[in-house]
N, C-alpha and C. Protein backbone atom coordinates (compact mmCIF):
# COMPACT_ATOMS: atom_id res chain seq x y z
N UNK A 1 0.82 -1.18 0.00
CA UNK A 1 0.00 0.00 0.00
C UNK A 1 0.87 1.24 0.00
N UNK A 2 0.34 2.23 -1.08
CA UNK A 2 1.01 3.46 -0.87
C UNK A 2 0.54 4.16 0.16
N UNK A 3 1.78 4.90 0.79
CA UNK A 3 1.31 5.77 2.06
C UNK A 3 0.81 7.03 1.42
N UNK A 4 -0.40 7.60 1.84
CA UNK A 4 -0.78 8.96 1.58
C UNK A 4 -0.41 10.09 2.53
N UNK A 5 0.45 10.97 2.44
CA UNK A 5 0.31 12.10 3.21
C UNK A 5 -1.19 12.59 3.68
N UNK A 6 -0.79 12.84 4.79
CA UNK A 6 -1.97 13.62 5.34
C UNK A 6 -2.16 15.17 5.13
N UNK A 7 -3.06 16.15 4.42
CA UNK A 7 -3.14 17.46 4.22
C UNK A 7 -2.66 17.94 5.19
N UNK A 8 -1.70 19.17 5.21
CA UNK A 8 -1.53 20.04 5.99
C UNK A 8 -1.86 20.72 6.88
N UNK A 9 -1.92 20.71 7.97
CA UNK A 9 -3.10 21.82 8.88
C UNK A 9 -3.40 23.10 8.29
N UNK A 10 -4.24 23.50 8.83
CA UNK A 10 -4.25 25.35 8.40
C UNK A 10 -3.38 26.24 9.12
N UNK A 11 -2.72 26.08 10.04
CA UNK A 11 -1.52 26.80 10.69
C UNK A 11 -0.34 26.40 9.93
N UNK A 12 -0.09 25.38 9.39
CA UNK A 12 1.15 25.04 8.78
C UNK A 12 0.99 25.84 7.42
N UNK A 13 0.12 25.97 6.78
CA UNK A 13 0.06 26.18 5.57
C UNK A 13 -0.43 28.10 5.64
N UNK A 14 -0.57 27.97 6.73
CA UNK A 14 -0.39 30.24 7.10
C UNK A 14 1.06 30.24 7.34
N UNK A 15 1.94 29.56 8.17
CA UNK A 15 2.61 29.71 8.59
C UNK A 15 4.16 29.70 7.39
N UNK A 16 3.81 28.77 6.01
CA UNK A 16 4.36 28.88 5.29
C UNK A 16 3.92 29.90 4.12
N UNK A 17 2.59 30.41 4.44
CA UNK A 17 2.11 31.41 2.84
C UNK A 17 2.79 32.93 3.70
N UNK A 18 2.86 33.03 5.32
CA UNK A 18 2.39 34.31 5.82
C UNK A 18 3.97 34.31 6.68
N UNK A 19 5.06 33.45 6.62
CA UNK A 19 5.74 33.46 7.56
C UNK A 19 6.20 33.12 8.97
N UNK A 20 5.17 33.46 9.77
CA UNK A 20 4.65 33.87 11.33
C UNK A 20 3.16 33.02 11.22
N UNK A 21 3.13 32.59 12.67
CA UNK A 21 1.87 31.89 13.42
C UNK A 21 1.18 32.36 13.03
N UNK A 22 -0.44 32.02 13.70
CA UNK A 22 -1.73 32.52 13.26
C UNK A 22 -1.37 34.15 15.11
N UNK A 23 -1.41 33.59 15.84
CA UNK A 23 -1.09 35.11 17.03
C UNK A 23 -0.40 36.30 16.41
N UNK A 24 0.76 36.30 15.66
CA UNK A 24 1.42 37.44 15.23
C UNK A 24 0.67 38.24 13.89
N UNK A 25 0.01 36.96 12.83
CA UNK A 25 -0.75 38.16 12.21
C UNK A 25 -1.87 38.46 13.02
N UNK A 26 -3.22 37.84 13.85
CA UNK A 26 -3.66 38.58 14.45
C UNK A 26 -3.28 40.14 15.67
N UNK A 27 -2.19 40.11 15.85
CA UNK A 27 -1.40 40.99 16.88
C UNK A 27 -1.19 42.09 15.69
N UNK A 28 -0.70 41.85 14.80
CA UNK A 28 -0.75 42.57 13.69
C UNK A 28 -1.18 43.50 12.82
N UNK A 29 -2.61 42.59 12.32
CA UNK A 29 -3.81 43.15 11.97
C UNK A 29 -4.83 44.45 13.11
N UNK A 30 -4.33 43.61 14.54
CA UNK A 30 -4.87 44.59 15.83
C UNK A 30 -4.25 45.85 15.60
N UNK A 31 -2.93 45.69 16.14
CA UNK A 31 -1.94 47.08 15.75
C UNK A 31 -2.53 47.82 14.53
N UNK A 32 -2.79 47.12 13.53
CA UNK A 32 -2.68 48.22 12.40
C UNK A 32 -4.32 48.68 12.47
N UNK A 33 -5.48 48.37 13.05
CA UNK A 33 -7.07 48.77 13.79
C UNK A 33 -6.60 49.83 14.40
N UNK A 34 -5.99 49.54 15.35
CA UNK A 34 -5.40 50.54 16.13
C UNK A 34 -5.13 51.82 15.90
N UNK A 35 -3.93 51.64 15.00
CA UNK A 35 -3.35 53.29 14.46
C UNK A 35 -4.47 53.52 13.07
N UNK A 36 -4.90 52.68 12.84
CA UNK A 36 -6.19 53.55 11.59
C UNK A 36 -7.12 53.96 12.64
N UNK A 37 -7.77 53.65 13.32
CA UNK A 37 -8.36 54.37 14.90
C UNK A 37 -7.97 55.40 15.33
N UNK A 38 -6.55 55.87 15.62
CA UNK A 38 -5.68 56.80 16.37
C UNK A 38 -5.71 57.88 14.87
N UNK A 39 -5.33 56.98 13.72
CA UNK A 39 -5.77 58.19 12.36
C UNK A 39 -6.74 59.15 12.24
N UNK A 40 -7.95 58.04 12.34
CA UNK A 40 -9.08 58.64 12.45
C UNK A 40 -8.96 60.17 13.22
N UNK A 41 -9.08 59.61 14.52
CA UNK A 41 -9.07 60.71 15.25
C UNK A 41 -8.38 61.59 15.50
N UNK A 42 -7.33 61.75 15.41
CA UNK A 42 -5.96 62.62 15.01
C UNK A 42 -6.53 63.49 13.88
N UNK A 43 -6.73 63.15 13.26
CA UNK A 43 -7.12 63.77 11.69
C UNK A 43 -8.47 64.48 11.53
N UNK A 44 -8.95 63.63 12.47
CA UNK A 44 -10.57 64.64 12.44
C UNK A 44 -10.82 66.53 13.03
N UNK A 45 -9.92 67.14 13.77
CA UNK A 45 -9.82 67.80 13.56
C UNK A 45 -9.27 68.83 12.84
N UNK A 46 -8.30 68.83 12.54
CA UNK A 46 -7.38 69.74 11.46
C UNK A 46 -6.03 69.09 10.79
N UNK A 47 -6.82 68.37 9.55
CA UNK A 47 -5.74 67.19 9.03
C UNK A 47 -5.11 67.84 8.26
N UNK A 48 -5.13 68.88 7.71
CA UNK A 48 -3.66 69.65 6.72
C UNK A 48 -2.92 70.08 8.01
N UNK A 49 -3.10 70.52 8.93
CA UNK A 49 -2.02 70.62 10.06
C UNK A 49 -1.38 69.59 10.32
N UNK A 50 -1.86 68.29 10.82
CA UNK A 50 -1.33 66.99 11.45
C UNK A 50 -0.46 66.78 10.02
N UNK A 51 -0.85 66.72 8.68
CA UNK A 51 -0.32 66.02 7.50
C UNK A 51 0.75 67.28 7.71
N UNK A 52 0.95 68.60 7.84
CA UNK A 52 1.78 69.21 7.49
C UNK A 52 2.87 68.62 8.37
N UNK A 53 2.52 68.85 9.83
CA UNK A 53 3.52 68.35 10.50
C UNK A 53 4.29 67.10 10.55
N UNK A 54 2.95 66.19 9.97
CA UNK A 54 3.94 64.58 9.70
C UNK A 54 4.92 64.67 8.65
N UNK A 55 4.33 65.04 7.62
CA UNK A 55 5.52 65.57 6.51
C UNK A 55 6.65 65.52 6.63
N UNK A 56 6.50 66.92 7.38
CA UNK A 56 8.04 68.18 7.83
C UNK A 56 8.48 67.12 9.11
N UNK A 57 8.07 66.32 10.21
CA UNK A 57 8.71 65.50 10.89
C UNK A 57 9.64 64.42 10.26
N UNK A 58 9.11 63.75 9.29
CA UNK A 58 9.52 63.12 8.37
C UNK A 58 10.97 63.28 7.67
N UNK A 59 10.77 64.43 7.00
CA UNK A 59 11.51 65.22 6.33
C UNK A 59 12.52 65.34 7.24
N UNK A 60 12.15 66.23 8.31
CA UNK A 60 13.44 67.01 8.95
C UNK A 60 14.36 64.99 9.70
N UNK A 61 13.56 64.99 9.56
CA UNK A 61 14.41 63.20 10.34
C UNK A 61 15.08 63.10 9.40
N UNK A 62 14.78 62.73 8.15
CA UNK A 62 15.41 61.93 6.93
C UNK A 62 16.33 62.53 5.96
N UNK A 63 16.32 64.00 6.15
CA UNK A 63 17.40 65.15 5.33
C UNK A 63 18.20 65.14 6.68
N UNK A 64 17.81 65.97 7.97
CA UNK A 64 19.04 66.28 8.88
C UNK A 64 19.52 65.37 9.75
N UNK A 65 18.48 64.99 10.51
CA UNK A 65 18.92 64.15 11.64
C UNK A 65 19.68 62.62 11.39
N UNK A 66 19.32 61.69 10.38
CA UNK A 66 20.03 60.92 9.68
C UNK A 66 21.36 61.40 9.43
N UNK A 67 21.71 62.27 8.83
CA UNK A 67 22.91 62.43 8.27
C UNK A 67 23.77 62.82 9.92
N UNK A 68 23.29 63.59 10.51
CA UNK A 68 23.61 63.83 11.81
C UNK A 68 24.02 62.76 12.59
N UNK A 69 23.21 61.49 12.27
CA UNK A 69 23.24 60.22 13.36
C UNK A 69 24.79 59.56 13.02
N UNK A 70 24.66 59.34 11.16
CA UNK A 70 25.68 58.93 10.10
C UNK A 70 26.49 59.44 10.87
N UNK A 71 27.07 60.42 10.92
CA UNK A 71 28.31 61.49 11.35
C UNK A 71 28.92 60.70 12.77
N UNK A 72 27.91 61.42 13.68
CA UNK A 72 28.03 60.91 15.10
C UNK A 72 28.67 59.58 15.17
N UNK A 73 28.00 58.41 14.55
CA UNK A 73 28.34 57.03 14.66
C UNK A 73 29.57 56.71 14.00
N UNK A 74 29.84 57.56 13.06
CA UNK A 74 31.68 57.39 12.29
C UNK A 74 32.34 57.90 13.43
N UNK A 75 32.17 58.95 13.80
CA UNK A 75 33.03 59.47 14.75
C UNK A 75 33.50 58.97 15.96
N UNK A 76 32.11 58.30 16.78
CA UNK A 76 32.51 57.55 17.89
C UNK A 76 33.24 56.15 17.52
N UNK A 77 32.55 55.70 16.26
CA UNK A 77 33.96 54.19 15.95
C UNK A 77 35.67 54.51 15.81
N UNK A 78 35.53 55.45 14.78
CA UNK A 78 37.00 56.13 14.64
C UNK A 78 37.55 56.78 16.35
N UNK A 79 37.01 57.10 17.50
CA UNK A 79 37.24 57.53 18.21
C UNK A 79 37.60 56.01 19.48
N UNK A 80 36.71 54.85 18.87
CA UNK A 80 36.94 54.45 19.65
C UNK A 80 37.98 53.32 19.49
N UNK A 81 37.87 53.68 18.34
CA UNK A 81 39.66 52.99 17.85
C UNK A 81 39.72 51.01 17.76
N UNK A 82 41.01 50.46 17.88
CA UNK A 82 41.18 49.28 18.14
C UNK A 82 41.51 48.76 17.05
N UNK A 83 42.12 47.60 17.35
CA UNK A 83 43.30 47.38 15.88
C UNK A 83 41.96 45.63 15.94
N UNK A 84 41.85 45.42 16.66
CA UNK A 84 41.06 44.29 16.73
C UNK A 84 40.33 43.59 15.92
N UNK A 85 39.74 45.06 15.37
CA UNK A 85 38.18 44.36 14.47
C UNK A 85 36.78 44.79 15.68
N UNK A 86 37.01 44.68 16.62
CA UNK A 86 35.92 44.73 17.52
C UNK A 86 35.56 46.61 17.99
N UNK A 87 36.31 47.03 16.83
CA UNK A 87 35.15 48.60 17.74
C UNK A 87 33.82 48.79 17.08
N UNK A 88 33.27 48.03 16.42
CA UNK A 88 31.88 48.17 16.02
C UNK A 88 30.86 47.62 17.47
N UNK A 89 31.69 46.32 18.03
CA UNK A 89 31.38 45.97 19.34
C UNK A 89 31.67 46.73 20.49
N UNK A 90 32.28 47.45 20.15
CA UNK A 90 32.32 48.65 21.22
C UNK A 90 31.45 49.94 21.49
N UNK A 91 31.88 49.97 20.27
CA UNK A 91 30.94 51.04 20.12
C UNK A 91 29.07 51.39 20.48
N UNK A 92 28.89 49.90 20.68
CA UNK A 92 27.80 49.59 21.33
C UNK A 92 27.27 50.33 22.76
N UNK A 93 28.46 49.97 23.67
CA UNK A 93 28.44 50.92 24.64
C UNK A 93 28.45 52.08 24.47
N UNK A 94 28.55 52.78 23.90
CA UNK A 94 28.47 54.14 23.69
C UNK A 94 26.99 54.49 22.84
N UNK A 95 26.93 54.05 22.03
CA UNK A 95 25.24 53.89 21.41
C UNK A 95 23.88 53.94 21.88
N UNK A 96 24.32 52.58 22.79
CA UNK A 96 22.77 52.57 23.81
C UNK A 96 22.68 53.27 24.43
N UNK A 97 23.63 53.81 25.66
CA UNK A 97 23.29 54.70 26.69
C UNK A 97 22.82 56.34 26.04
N UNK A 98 23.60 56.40 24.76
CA UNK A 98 23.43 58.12 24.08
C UNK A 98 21.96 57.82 23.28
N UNK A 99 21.43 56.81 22.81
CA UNK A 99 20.20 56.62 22.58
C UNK A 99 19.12 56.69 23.44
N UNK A 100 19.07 56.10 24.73
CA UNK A 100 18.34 56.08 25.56
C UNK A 100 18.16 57.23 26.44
N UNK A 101 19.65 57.91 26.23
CA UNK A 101 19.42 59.23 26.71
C UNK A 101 18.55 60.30 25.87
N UNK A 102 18.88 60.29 24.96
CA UNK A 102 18.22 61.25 23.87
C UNK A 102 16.35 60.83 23.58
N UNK A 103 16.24 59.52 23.57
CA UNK A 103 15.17 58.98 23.46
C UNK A 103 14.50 59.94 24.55
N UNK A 104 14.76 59.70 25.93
CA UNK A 104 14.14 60.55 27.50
C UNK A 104 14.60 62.00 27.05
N UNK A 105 15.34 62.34 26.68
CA UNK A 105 15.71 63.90 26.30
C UNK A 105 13.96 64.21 25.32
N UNK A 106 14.11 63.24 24.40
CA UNK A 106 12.51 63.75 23.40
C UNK A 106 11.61 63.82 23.98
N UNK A 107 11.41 63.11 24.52
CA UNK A 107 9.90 62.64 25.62
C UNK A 107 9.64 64.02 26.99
N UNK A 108 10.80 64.20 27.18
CA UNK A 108 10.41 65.10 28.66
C UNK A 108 11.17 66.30 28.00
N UNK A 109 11.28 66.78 27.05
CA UNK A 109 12.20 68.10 26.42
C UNK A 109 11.15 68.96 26.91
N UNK A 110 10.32 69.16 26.99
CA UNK A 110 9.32 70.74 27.64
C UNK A 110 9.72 70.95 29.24
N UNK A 111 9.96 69.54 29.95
CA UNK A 111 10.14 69.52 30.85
C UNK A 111 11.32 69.92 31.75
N UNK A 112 12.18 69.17 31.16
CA UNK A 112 14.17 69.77 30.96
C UNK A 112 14.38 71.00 30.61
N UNK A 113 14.10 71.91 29.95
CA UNK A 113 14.27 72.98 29.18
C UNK A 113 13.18 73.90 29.74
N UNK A 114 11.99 73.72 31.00
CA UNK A 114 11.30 74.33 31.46
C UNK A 114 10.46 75.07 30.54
N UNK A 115 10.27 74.39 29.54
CA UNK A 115 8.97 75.38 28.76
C UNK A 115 7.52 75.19 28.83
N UNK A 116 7.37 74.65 30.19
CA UNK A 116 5.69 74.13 30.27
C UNK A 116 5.81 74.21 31.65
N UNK A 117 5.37 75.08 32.29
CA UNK A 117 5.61 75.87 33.88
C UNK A 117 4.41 75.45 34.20
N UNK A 118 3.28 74.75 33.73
CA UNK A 118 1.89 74.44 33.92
C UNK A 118 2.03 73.49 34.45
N UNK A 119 2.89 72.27 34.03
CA UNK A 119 2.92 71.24 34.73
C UNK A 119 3.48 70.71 36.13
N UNK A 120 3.78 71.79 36.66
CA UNK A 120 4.32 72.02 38.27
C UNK A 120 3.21 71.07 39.43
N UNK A 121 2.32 71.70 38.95
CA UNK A 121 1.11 70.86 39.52
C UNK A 121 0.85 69.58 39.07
N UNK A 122 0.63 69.50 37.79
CA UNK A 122 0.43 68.09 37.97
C UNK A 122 1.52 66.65 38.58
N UNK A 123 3.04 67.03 38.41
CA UNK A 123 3.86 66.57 39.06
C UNK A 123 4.51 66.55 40.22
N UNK A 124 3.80 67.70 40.84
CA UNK A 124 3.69 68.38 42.40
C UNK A 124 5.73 68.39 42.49
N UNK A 125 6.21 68.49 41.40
CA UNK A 125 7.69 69.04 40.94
C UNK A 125 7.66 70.12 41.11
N UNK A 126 8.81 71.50 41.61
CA UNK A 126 9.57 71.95 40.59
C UNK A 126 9.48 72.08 39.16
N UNK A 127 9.80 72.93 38.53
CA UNK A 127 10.35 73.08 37.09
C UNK A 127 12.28 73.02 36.90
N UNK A 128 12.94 73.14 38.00
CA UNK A 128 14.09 73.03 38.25
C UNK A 128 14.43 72.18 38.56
N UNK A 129 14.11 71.05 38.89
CA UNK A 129 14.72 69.34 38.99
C UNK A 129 15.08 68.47 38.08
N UNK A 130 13.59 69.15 36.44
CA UNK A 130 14.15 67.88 35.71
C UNK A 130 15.37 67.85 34.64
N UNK A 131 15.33 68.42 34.37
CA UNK A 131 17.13 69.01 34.18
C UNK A 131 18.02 68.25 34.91
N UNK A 132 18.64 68.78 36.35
CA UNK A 132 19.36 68.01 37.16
C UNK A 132 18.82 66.53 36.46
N UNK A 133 17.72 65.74 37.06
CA UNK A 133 17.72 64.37 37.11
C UNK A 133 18.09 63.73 35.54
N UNK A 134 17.45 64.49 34.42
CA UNK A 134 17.97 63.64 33.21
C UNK A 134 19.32 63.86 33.46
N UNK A 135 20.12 64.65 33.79
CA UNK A 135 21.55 64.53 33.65
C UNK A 135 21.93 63.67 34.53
N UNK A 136 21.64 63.34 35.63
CA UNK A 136 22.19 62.51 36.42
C UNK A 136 21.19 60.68 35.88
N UNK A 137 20.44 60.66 35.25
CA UNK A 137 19.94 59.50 34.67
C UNK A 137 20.77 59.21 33.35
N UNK A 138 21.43 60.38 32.88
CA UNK A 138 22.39 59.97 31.76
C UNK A 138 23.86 59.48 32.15
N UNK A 139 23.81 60.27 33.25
CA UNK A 139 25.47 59.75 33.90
C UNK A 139 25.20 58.54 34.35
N UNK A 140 24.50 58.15 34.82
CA UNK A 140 23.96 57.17 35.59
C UNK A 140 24.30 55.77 34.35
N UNK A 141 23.53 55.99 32.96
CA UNK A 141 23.17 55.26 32.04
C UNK A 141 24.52 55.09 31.03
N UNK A 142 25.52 55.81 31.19
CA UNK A 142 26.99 55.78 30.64
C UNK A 142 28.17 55.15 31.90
N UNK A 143 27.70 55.35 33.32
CA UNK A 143 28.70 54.62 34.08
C UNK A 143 28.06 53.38 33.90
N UNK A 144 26.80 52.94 33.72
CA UNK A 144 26.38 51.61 33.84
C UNK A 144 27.24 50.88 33.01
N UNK A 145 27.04 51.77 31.45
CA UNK A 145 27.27 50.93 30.24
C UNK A 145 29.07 50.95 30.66
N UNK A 146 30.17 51.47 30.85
CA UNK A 146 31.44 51.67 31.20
C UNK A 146 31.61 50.16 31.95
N UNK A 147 30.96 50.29 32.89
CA UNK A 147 31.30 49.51 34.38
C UNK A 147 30.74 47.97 33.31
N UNK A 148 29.68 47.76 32.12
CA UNK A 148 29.43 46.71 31.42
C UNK A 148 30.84 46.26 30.43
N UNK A 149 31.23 47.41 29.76
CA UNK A 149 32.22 47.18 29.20
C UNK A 149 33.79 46.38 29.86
N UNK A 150 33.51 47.21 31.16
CA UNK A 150 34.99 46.47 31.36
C UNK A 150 34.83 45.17 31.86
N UNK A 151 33.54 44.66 32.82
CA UNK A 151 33.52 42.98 33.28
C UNK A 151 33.90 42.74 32.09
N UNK A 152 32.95 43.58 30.82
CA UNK A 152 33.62 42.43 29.57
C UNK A 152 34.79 42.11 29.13
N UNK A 153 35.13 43.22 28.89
CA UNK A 153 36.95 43.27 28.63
C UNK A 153 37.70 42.29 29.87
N UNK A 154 36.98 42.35 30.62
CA UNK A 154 37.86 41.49 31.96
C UNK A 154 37.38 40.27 31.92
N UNK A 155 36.28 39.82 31.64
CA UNK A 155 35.88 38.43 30.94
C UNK A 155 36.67 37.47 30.19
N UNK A 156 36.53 38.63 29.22
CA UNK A 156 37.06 38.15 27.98
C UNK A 156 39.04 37.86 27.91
N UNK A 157 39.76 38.93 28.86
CA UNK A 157 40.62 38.54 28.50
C UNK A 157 40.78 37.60 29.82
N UNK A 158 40.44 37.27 31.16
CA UNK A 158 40.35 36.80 31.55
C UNK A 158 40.56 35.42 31.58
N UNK A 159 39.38 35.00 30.38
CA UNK A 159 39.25 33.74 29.59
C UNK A 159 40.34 33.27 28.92
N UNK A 160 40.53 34.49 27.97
CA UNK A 160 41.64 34.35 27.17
C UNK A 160 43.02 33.81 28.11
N UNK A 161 43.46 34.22 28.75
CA UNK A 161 44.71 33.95 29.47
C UNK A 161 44.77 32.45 30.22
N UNK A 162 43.09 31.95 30.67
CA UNK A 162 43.01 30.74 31.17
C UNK A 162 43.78 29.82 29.90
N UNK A 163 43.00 30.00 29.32
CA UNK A 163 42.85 29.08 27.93
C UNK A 163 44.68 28.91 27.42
N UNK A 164 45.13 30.48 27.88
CA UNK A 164 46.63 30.20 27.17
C UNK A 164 47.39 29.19 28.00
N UNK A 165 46.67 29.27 29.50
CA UNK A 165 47.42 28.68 30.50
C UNK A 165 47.56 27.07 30.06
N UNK A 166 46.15 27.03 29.89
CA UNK A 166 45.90 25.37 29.58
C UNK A 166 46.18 24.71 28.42
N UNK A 167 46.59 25.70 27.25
CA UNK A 167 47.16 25.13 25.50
C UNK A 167 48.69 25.14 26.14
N UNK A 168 49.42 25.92 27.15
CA UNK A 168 50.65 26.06 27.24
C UNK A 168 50.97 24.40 28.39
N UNK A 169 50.06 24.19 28.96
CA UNK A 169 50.75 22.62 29.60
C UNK A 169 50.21 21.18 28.70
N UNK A 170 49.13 21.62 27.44
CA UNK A 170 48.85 20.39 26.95
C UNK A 170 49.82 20.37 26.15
């Protein structure tokens, strides 16, 4: 008797037309309800404003700030040197923490820069603290990444030296 394959499930056969499970395109399809929802309403009041500004956000990202990022990121590899091969891996440390800083720099910039004196109350803050604290959440977020770098470097050569110990008595 010839053996017959058995048809495919319907998850196997999404999973090969679509990539991903049946959860991720539903998670998917949600997300994208979502921001056509958030469209909607965004837009319902004064959509040549919102479109102007998405535009020009757009824009100003993709003409200045790109080329800006480009720059920055040559500079800190060339800066951070190494005959190795590994300052692209280095340079990591320096990346995340100046990302994550800047990321909280976007988010609370009215706040840092004190241009929204209204919100005193709702944070029962000062307008003069948040300044201080992003700077000390950035120092904070560059000694972390430092103090990561060197276990590694101390790991690594660490290792390295075991290993010479033990090729040098076999």
């Amino acid at each position: 008797m010839k053996h017959v394959p058995a048809p495919p499930r319907p998850t196997a056969l999404l999973r090969r037309w679509y990539g991903e499970g049946p959860l991720h395109l539903l998670l998917l399809l949600a997300s994208f309800a979502l921001a056509l929802y958030a469209g909607v309403r965004l837009l319902a009041d004064d959509w040549v404003m919102v479109t102007v500004w998405f535009v020009g956000a757009a824009l100003l990202h993709d003409l200045v700030l790109v080329p800006v990022y480009a720059a920055l990121d040559r500079a800190v590899t060339a800066l951070v040197g190494g005959r190795d091969g590994g300052r692209r891996e280095r340079t990591m440390f320096i990346r995340v923490p100046a990302a994550l800083s800047l990321l909280l720099l976007l988010v609370w910039y009215p706040l840092i820069t004190r241009q929204v004196p209204r919100y005193e109350r709702s944070t029962t803050l000062p307008a003069d603290v948040f300044l201080t604290r992003w700077l000390l959440v950035t120092a904070a977020l560059f000694a972390g990444s430092a103090l990561w770098c060197a276990l590694r470097a101390w790991s690594v050569s660490s290792s390295a030296s075991r290993s010479g110990r033990e090729a040098g008595r076999g």
